[in-house]
Each structure stands twice: as C-alpha cells, then as structure tokens.
Protein backbone atom coordinates (compact mmCIF):
# COMPACT_ATOMS: atom_id res chain seq x y z
CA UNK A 1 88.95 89.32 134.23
CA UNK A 2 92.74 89.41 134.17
CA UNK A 3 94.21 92.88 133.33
CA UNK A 4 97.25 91.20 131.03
CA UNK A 5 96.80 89.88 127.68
CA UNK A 6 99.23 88.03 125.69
CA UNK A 7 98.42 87.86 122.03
CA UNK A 8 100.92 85.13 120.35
CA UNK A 9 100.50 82.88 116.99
CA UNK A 10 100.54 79.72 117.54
CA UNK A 11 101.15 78.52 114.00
CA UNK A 12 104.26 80.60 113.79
CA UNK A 13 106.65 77.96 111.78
CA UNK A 14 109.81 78.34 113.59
CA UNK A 15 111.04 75.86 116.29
CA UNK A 16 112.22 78.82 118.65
CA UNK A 17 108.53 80.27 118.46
CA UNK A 18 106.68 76.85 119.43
CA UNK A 19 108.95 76.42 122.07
CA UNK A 20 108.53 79.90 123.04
CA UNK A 21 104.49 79.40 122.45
CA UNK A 22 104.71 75.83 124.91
CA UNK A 23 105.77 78.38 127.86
CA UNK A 24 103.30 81.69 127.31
CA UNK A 25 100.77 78.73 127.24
CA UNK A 26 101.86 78.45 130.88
CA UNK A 27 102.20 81.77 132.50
CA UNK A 28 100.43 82.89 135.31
CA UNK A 29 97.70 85.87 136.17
CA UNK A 30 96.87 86.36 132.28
CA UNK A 31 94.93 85.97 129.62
CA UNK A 32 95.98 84.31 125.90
CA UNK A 33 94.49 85.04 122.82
CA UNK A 34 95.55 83.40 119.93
CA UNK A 35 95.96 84.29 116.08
CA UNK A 36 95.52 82.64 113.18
CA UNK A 37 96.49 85.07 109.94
CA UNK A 38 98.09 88.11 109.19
CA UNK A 39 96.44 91.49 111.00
CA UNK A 40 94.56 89.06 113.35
CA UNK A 41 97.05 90.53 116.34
CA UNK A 42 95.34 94.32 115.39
CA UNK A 43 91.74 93.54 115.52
CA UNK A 44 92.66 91.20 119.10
CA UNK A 45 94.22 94.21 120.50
CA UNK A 46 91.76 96.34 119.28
CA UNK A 47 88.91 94.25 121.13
CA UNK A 48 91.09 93.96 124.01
CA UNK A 49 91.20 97.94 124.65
CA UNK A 50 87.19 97.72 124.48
CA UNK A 51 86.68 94.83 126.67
CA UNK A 52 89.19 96.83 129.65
CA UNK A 53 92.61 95.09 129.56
CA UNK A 54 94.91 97.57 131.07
CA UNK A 55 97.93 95.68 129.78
CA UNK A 56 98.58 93.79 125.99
CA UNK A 57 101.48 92.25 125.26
CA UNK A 58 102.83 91.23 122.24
CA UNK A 59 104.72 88.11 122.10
CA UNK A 60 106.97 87.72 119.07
CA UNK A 61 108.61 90.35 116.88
CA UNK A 62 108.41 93.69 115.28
CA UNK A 63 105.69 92.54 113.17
CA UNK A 64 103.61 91.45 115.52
CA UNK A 65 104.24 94.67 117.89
CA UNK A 66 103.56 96.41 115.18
CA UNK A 67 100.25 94.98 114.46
CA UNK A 68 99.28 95.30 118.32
CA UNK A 69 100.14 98.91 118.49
CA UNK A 70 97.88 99.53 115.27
CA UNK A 71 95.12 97.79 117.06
CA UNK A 72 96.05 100.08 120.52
CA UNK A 73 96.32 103.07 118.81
CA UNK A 74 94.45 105.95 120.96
CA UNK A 75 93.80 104.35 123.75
CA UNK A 76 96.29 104.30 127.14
CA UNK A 77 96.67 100.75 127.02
CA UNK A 78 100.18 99.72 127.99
CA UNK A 79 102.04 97.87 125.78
CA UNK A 80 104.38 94.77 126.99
CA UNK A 81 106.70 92.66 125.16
CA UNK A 82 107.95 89.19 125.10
CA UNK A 83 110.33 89.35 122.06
CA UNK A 84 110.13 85.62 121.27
CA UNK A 85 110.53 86.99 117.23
CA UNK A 86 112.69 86.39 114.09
CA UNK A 87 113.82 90.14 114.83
CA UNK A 88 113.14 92.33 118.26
CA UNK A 89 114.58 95.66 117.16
CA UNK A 90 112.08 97.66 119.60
CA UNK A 91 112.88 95.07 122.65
CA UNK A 92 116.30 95.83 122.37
CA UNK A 93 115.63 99.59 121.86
CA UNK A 94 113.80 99.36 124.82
CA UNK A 95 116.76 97.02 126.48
CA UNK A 96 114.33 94.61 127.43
CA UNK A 97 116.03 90.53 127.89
CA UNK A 98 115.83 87.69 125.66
CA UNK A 99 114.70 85.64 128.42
CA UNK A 100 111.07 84.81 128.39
CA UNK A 101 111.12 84.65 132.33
CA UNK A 102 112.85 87.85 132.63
CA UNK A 103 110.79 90.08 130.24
CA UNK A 104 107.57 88.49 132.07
CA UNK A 105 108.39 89.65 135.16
CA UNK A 106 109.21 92.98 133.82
CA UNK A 107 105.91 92.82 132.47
CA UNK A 108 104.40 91.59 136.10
CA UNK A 109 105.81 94.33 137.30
CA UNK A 110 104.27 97.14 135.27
CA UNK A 111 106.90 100.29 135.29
CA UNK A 112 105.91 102.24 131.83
CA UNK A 113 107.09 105.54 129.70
CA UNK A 114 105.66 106.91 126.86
CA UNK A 115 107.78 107.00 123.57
CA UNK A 116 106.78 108.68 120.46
CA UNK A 117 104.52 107.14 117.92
CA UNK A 118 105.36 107.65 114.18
CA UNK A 119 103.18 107.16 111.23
CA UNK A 120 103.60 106.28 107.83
CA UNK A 121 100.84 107.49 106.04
CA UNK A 122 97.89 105.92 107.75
CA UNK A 123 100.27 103.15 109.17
CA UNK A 124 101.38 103.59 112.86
CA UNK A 125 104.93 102.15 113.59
CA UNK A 126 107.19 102.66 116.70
CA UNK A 127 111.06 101.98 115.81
CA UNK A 128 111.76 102.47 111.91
CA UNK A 129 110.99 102.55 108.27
CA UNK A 130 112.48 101.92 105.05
CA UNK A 131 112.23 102.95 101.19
CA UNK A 132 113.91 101.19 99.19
CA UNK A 133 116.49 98.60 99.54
CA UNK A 134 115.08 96.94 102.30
CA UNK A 135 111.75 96.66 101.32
CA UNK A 136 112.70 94.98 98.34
CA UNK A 137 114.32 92.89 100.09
CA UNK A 138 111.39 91.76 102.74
CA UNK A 139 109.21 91.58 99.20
CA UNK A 140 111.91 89.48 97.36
CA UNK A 141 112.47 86.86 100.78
CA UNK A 142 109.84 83.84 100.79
CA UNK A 143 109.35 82.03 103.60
CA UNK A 144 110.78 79.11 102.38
CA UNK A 145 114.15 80.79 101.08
CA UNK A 146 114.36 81.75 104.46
CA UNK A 147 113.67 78.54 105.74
CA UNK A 148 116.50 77.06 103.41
CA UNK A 149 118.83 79.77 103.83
CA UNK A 150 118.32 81.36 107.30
CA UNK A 151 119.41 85.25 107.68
CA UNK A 152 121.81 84.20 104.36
CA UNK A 153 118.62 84.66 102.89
CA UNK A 154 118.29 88.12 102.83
CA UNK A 155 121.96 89.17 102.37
CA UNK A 156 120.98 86.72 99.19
CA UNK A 157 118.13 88.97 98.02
CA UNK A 158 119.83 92.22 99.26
CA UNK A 159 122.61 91.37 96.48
CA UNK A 160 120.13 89.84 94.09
CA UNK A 161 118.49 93.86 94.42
CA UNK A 162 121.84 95.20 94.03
CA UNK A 163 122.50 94.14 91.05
CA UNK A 164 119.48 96.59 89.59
CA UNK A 165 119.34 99.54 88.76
CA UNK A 166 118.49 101.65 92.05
CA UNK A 167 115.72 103.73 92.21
CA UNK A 168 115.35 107.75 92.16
CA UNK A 169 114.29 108.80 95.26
CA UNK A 170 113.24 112.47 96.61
CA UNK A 171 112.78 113.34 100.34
CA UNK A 172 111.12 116.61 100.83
CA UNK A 173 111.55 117.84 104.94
CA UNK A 174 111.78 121.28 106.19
CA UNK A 175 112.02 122.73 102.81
CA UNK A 176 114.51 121.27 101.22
CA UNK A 177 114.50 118.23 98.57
CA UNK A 178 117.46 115.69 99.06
CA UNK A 179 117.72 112.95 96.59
CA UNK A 180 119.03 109.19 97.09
CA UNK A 181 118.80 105.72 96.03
CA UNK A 182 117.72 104.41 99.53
CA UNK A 183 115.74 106.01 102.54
CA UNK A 184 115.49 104.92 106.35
CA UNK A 185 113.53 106.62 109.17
CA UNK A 186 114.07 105.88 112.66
CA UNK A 187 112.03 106.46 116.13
CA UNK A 188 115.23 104.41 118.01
CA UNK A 189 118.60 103.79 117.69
CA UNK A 190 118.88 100.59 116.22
CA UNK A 191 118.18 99.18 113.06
CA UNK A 192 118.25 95.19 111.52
CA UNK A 193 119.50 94.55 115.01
CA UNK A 194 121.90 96.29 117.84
CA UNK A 195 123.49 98.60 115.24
CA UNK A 196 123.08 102.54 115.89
CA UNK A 197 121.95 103.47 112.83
CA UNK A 198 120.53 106.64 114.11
CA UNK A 199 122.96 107.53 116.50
CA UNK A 200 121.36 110.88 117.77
CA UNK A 201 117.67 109.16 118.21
CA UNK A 202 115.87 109.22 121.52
CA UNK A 203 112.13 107.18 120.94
CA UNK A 204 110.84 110.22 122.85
CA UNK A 205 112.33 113.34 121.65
CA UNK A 206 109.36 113.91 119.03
CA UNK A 207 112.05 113.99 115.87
CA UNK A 208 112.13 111.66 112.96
CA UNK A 209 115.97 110.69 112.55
CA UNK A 210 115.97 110.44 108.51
CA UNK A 211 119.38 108.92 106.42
CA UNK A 212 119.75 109.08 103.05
CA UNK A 213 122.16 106.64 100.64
CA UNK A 214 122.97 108.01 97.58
CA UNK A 215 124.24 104.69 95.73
CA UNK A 216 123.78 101.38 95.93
CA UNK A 217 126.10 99.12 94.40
CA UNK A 218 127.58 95.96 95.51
CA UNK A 219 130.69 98.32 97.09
CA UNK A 220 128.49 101.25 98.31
CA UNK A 221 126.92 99.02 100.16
CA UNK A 222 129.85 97.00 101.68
CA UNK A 223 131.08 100.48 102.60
CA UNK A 224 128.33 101.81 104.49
CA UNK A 225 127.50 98.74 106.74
CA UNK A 226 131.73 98.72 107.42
CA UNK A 227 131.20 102.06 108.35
CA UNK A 228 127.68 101.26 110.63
CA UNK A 229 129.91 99.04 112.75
CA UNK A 230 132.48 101.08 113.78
CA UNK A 231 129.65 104.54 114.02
CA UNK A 232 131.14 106.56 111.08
CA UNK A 233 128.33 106.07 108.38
CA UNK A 234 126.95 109.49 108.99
CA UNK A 235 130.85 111.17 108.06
CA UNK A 236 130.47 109.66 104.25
CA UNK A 237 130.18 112.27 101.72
CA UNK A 238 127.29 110.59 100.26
CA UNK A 239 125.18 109.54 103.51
CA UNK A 240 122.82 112.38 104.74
CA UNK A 241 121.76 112.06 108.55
CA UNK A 242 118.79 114.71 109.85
CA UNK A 243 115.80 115.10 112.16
CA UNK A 244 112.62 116.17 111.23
CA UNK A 245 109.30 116.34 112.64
CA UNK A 246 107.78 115.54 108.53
CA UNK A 247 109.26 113.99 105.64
CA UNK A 248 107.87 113.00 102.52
CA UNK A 249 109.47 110.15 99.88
CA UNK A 250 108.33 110.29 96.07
CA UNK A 251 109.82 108.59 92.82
CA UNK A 252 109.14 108.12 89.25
CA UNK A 253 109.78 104.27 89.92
CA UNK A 254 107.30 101.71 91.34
CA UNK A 255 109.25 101.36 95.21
CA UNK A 256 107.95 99.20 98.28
CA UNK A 257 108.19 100.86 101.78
CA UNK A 258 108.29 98.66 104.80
CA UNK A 259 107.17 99.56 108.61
CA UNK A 260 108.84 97.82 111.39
CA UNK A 261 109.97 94.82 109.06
CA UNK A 262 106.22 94.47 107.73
CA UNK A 263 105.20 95.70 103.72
CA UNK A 264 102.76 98.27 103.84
CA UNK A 265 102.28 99.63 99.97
CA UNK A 266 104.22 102.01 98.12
CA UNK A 267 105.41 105.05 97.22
CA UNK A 268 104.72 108.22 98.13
CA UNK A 269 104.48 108.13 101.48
CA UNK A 270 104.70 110.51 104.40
CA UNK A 271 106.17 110.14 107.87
CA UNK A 272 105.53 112.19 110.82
CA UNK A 273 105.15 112.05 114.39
CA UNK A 274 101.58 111.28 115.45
CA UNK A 275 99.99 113.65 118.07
CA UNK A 276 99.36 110.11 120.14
CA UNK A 277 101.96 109.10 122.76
CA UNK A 278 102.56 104.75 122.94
CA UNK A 279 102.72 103.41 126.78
CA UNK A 280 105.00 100.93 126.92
CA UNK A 281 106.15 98.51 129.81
CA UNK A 282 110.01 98.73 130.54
CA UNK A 283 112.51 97.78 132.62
CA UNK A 284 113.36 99.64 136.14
CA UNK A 285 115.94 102.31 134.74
CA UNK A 286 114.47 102.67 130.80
CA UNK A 287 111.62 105.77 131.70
CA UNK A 288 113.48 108.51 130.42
C-alpha cells in the first residue's frame, strides 16, 4: 500500500480545481480517494488513519483541510497540502507554494512540525474563526452569486450585512467580559488571505489570538481593513487584540460562527486549545 493519500473532489465546479484535479490524477507513489458531498473528506481521512496511511493530504482549501483534520483528529497522521482551493489561508500560514509541483515535492519529501489544534466547541479547526460578520457573510454567498460575481461577491454580501443592525456580542476569557459587534479567533497570522490579522500569533505557541470590533457600519468597516493593511488595526480605540488559552462568545441574537471558512452552527460557542497536537508537512525552514 502507498503511505500518501490525496483526498480531492472531483466535482469541485471551478475551472482552476479540474485543472488542478487533471494533474493529482497523475502524480506518482500515491494513492487518490475521491469525494462526492460535503464531510465525505472527514470520514476518507478517518478510514485512512485505520487502514495505516502515514501521510493524508488534502488537496483544495481551508474547507477541505478542515474536514481532513476532523477526520485525523488523534491520531499522528501527518497532514500535507496541495492548496489547489478558492482560499489557502493555512498554506500560506504555513508558506507552502501555489505550485502544484512544488508543494508535491514538499510533500515527497516529508519534513513535519506540530502546530496547535484549536476547537470550537466540538469542531476542530487549525488557522481561524469568526462570529459574526463573516459568517453571515459565508451564509448570505450562494454558489452561484459567487459564480456571477467572483470575490465581488462577498464584499457584496459583507455590505448587504452592513447595512443591519449588528449584533450584541459578549466574549468571556480570563475573567473578564468584553463586548463587540464582531469576533475573530486566530491559530496563525493571516486571515481572508496574506493579511496579519493577528500579528503576535505563532500556530504553536498554545494561545488563542482573539480581536474584538466594536461597530460595524459601512465606515467602521472601511476603517479597520485600511488600518489591516498598513498593521495598525490593533492601535484603534475600539479594536481589542488578546491571547487566551479559552474564550467563550454569547448573544441575545440568533449569530452564525464559521471555522476555517466552513458554517458550523451558532452561538454560544467556546474556543480553546485542544490537548491534541496536528502534524503537518512543511517546507525545509517552517519547523519552528
């Protein structure tokens, strides 16, 4: 049996994923397993582990790593990437390439670290979270507005969202309760792409990096993601920035929380670092 899986969908609807899909079907030394609907990629992983695979890559994007990792979860399976997805947040955490030929023979060659694993209730994620905002907007986006609209899509929704009245959110962590209109956690750096949301975050320093935004209308927002690209977002006087090892997010109001770019219920929810480490496959100067 070969020791490398690569789990992909083959019915994923963009060009830039069949193409991608036409060249995993061709790699060498490994095994494919294909999926066919939503959480397949878990329960393939999951079977993986039992049947011995000492590698399982996930080719595509957050959501699909994230649905791998939930199907690794406790064993010391290595996880590699091939971030052939609408958005590769964790790739480029992990400063893995673009090219498909490069991050294979990362992969081939087989240097890991372990990074912290973070859990949102009982949902296991590895680079962030949201409350809030962004959720709605990954709730409000249909495929086909995306197809029509590409990543105008969501700036489309986000403003759509902003035009409501934000929700009331509380964030209990180390015994204090903060209060805000929109809530992100991150394991990483990065957020939405290469932007350093969480400027102090190291995926292995077993800390939560938690920021808070207290309003959300159309300006608010223009001013924090002016302020995201040139690193000052954490100075405004109504942005809070912390690490924690726990937080908790309640509200009055009916509010989505996404994982990793995926919709996993909402509120309350609680986030913490699980006891379980993630192996990951990275490039030669990414272990520590």
């Amino acid at each position: 049996m070969q020791e490398i899986l690569v789990i992909f969908n083959p019915a994923a609807r963009s060009e830039r994923a069949k193409a991608a899909w036409r060249r995993i079907e061709k790699l060498p030394n490994c095994t494919m397993r294909a999926t066919s609907a939503p959480g397949d990629a878990r329960t393939v992983a999951g079977a993986a582990v039992n049947e011995g695979f000492t590698t399982i890559v996930a080719a595509g994007g957050d959501g699909t790593i994230n649905e791998v990792v939930n199907g690794m979860v406790g064993s010391d399976v290595a996880l590699g990437i091939l971030p052939v997805g609408t958005m590769n947040v964790f790739a480029a955490e992990l400063g893995l390439p673009g090219d498909l030929d490069e991050a294979w023979a990362i992969i081939q060659a087989g240097r890991t670290r372990r990074v912290d694993l973070l859990r949102a209730n009982q949902q296991y994620f590895v680079q962030l979270a949201g409350v809030g905002l962004d959720a709605q907007v990954v709730q409000a986006t249909s495929w086909n507005f995306k197809k029509n609209f590409g990543p105008l899509s969501y700036l489309i929704s986000a403003a759509q969202i902003a035009a409501q009245k934000p929700p009331r959110l509380y964030v209990e962590a180390d015994d204090q309760v903060r209060e805000g209109s929109f809530v992100l956690i991150g394991n990483g750096r990065y957020y939405g792409g290469p932007l350093a949301f969480f400027k102090d975050a190291r995926i292995d320093d077993g800390k939560l990096d938690v920021l808070i935004f207290k309003n959300l209308a159309y300006l608010d927002i223009a001013r924090y993601v002016t302020n995201v690209f040139i690193g000052k977002h954490t100075d405004l006087p109504d942005v809070e920035y912390f690490q924690t090892k726990r937080a908790s997010v309640r509200s009055d109001d009916d509010v989505p929380v996404e994982v990793d770019g995926e919709l996993v219920g909402s509120l309350p929810v609680t986030f913490r670092i699980s006891s379980r480490k993630l192996k990951v496959v990275v490039p030669v100067g990414r272990d520590n």
